[in-house]
C-alpha atoms as a PDB file:
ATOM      1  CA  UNK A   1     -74.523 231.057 259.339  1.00  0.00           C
ATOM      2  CA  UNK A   2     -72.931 233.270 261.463  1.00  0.00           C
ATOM      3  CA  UNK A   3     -69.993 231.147 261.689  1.00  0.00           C
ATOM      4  CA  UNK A   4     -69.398 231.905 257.772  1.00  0.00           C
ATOM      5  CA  UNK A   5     -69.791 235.990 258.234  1.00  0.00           C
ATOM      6  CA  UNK A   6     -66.727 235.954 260.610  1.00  0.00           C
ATOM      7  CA  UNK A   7     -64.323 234.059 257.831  1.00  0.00           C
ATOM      8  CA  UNK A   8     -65.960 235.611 254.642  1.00  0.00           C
ATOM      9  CA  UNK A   9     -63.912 237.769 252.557  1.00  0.00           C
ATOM     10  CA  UNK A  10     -65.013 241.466 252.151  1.00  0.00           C
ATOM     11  CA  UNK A  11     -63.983 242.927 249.156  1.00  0.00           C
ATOM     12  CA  UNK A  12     -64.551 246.203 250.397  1.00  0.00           C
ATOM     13  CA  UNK A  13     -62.204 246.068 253.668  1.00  0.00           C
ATOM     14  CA  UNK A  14     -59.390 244.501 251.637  1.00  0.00           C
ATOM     15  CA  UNK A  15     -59.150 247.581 249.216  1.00  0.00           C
ATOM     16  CA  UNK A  16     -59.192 249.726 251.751  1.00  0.00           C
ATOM     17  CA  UNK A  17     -56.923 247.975 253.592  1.00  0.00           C
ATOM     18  CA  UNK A  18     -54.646 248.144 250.893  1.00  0.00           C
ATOM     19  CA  UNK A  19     -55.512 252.032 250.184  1.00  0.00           C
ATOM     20  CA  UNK A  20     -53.861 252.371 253.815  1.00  0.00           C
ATOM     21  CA  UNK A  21     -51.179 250.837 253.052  1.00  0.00           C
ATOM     22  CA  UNK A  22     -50.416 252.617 249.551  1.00  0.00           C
ATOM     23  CA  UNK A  23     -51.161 255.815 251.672  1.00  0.00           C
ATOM     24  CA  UNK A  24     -48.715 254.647 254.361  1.00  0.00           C
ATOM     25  CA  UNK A  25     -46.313 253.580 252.364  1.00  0.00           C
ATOM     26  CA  UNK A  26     -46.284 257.177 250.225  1.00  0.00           C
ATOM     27  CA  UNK A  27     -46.133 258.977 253.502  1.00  0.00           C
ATOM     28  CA  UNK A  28     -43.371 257.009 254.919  1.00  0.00           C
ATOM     29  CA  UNK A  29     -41.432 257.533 251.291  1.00  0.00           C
ATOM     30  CA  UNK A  30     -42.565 261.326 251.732  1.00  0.00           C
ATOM     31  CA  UNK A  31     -41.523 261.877 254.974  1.00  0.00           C
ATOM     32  CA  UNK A  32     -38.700 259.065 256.114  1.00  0.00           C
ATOM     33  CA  UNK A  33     -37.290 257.785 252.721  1.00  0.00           C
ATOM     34  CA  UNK A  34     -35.353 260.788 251.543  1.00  0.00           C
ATOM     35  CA  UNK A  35     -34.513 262.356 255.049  1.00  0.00           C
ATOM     36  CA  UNK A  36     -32.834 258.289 255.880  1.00  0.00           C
ATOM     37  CA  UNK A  37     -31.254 258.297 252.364  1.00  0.00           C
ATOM     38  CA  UNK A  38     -30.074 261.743 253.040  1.00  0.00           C
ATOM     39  CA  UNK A  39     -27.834 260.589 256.202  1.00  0.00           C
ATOM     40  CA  UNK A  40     -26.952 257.308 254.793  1.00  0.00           C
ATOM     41  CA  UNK A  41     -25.495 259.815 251.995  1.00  0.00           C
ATOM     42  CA  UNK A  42     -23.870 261.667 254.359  1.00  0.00           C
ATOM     43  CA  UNK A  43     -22.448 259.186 256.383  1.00  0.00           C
ATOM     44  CA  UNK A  44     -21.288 257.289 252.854  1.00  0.00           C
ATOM     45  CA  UNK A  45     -19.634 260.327 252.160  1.00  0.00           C
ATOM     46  CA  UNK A  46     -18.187 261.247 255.811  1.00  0.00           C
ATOM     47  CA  UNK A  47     -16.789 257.210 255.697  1.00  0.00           C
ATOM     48  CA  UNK A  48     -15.449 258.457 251.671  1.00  0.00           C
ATOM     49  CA  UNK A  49     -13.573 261.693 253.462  1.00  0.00           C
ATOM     50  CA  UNK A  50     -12.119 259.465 256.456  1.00  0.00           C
ATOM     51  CA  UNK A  51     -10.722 256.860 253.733  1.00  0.00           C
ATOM     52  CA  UNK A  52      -9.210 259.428 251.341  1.00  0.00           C
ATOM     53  CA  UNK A  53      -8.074 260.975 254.666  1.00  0.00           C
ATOM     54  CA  UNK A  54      -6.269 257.137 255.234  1.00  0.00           C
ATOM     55  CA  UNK A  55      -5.432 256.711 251.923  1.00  0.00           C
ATOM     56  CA  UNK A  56      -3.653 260.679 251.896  1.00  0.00           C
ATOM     57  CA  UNK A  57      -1.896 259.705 255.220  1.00  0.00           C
ATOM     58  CA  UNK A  58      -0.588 256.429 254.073  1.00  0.00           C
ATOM     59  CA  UNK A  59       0.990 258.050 251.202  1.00  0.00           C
ATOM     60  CA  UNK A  60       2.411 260.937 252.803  1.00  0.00           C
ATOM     61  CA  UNK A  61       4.138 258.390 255.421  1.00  0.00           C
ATOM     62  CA  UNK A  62       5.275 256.152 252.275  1.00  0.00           C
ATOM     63  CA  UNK A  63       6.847 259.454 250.400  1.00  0.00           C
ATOM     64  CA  UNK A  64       8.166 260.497 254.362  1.00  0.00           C
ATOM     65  CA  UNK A  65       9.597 257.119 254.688  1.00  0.00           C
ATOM     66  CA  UNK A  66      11.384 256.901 251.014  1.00  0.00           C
ATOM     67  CA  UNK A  67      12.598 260.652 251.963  1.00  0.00           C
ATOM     68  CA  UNK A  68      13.802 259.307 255.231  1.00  0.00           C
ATOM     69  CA  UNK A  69      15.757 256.047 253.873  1.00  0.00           C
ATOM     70  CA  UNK A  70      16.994 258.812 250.945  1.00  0.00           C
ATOM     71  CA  UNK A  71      18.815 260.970 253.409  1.00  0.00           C
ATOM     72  CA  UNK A  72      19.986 257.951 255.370  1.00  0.00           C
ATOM     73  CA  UNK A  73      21.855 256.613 252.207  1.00  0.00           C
ATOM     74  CA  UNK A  74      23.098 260.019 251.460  1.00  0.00           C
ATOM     75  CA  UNK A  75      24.543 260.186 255.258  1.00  0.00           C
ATOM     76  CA  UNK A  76      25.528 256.515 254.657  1.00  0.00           C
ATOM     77  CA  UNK A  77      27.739 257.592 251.662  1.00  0.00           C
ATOM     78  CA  UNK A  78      28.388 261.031 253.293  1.00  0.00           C
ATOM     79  CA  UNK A  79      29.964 259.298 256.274  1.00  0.00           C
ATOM     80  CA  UNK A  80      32.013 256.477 253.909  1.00  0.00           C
ATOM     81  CA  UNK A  81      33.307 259.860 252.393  1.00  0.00           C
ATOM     82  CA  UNK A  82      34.864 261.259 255.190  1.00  0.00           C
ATOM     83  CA  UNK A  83      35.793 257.824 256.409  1.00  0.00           C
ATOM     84  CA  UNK A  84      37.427 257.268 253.156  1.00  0.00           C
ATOM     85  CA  UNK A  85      39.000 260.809 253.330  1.00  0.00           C
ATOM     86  CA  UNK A  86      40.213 260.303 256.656  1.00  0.00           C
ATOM     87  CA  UNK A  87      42.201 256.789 256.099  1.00  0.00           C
ATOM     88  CA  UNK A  88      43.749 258.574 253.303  1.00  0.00           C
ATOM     89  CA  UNK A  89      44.799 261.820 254.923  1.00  0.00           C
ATOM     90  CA  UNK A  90      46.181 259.288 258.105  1.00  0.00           C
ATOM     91  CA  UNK A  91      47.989 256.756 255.585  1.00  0.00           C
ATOM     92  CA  UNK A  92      49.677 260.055 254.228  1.00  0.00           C
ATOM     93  CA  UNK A  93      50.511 261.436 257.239  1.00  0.00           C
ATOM     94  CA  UNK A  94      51.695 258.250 258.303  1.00  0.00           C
ATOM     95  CA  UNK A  95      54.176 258.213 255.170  1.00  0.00           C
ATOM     96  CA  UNK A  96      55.413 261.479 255.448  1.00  0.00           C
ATOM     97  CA  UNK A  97      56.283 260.639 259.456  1.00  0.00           C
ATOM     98  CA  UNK A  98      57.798 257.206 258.097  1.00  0.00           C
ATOM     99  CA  UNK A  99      59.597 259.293 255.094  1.00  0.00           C
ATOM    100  CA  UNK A 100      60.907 261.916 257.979  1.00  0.00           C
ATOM    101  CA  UNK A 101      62.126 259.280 259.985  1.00  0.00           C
ATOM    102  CA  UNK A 102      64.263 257.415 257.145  1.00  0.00           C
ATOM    103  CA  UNK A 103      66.074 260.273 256.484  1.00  0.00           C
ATOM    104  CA  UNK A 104      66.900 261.323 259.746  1.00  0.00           C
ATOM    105  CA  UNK A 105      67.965 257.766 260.872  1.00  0.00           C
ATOM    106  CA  UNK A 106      69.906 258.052 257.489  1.00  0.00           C
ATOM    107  CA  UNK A 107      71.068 261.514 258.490  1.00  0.00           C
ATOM    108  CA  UNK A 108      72.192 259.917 261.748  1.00  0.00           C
ATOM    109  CA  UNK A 109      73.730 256.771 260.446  1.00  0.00           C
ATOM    110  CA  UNK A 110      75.724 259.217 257.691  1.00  0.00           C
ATOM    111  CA  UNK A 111      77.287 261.213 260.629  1.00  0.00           C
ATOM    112  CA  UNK A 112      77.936 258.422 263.026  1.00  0.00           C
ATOM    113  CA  UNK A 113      79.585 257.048 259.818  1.00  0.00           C
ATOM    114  CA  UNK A 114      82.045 260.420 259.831  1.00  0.00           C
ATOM    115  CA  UNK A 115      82.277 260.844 262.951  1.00  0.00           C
ATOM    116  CA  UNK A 116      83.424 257.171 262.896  1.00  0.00           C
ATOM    117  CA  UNK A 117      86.095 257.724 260.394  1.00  0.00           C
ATOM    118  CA  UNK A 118      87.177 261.242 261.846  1.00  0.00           C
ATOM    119  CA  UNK A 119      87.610 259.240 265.367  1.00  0.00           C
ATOM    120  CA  UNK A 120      90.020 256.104 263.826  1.00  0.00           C
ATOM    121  CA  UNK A 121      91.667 259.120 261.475  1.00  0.00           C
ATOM    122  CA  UNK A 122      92.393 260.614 265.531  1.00  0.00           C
ATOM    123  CA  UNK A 123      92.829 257.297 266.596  1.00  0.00           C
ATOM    124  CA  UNK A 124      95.528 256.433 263.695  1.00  0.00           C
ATOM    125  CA  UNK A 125      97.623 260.034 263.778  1.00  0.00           C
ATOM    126  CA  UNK A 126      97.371 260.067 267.441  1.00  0.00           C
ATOM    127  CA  UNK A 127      99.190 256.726 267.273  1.00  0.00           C
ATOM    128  CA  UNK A 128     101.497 257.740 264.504  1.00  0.00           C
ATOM    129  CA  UNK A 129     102.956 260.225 266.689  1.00  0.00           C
ATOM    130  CA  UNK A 130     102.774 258.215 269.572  1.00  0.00           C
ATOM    131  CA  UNK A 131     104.859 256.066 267.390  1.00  0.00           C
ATOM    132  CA  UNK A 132     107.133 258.570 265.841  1.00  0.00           C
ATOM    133  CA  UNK A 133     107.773 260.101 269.705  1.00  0.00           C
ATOM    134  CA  UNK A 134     108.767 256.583 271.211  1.00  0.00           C
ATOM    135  CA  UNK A 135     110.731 255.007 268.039  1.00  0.00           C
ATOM    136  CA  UNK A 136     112.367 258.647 268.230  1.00  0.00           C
ATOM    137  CA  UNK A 137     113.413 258.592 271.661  1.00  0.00           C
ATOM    138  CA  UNK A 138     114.608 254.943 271.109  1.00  0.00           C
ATOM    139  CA  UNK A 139     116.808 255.300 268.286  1.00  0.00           C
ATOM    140  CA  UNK A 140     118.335 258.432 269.657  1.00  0.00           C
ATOM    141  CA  UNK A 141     119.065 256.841 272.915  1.00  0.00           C
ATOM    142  CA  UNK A 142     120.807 253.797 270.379  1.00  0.00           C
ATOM    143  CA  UNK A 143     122.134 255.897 268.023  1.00  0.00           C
ATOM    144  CA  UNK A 144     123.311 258.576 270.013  1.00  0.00           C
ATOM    145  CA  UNK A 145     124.663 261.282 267.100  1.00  0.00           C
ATOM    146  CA  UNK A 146     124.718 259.620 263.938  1.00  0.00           C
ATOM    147  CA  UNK A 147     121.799 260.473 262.405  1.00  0.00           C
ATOM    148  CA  UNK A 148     120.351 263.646 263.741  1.00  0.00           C
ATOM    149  CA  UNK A 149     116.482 263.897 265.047  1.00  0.00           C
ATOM    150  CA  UNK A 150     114.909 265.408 261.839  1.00  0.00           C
ATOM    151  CA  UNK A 151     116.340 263.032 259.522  1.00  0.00           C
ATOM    152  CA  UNK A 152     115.164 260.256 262.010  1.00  0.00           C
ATOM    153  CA  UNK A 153     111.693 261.703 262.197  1.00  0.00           C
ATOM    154  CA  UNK A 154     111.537 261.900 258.307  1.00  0.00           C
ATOM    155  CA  UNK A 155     112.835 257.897 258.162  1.00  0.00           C
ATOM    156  CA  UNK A 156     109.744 256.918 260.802  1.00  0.00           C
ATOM    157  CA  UNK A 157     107.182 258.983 259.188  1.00  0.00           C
ATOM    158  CA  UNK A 158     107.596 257.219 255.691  1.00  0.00           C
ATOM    159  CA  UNK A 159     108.044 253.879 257.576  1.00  0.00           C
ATOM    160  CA  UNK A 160     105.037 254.282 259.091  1.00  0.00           C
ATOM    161  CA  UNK A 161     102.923 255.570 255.962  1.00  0.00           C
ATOM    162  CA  UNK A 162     104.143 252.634 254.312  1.00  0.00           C
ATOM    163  CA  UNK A 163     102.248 250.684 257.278  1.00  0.00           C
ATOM    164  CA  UNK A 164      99.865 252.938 257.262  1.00  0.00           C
ATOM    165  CA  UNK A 165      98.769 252.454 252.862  1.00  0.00           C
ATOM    166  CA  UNK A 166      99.820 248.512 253.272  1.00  0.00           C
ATOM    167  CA  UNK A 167      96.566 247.981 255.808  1.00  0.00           C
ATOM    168  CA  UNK A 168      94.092 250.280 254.279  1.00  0.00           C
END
C-alpha cells in the first residue's frame, strides 16, 4: 500500500497549494501589476508625445514646403514681370533709335536732294555764262560793230533761257 500513499490525492495540500497561489498572485498584482502598468503607461504615452512630435513636424515641413513653392511662383511671376517689362522698354527703345534714324537718313537724303539741285543750278548758270562769254566773243569777232556787246548779250541770254525752259 505504500505504492498508493505516494499517488493519492490530498485534499488538504491542494487547497493550500492553491491558497499560495491566490496569495502569490495578490502580491504580485500588489506589488508588480500597477508599478509594470505604470511604465507601460508611460512609455505608451512617451511613444504618443514622439508621434504627435512626427505628426507636428510633418506638418510644419508640408505648410514650409507650400510656403516655399508660394514664394517660388511669386518670384516665377516676379521675374516674367521684369522680363516682360524689359522686352518692352528694349522694343521701345529700339523704335525710338529706328524712328531717329529715319528721319535723319530723311534729313540727309532732303539736303543731298538741295544740295543736288543748288550744284546743277551752279552747274547750269556757270555754263550759261560760259556760254554767253564764248558766243559773245564769237559774234563780236564776226560781227565786228554792228550790233554792239549789250544788245548781243541780251540776244544770247534769251536764246539760252529758251534752251534753258525747253529741257526742264
Amino acid at each position: 500500500m505504500q505504492n498508493l500513499d505516494v499517488i493519492s490525492v490530498n485534499l488538504w495540500q491542494i487547497l493550500i497549494s492553491l491558497a499560495n497561489l491566490v496569495i502569490l498572485f495578490l502580491l504580485v498584482k500588489k506589488l508588480f501589476y500597477k508599478p509594470v502598468k505604470r511604465i507601460l503607461k508611460e512609455r505608451e504615452d512617451e511613444i504618443n508625445v514622439h508621434y504627435f512630435a512626427a505628426e507636428q513636424a510633418e506638418s510644419d515641413a508640408l505648410k514650409s514646403k507650400a510656403e516655399y513653392e508660394e514664394a517660388l511662383s511669386d518670384a516665377k511671376a516676379e521675374a516674367d514681370g521684369i522680363i516682360k517689362d524689359a522686352a518692352e522698354k528694349a522694343k521701345r527703345r529700339s523704335d525710338t533709335i529706328i524712328d531717329e534714324a529715319e528721319q535723319k537718313a530723311s534729313r540727309i537724303v532732303r539736303q543731298a536732294e538741295q544740295d543736288a539741285v543748288l550744284e546743277r543750278e551752279k552747274a547750269t548758270d556757270s555754263i550759261k555764262r560760259e556760254i554767253i562769254e564764248v558766243s559773245s566773243a564769237l559774234s563780236e569777232k564776226l560781227i565786228q560793230r554792228e550790233i554792239n556787246a549789250d544788245d548781243h548779250k541780251a540776244l544770247i541770254d534769251s536764246f539760252i533761257e529758251e534752251i534753258g525752259d525747253g529741257n526742264e
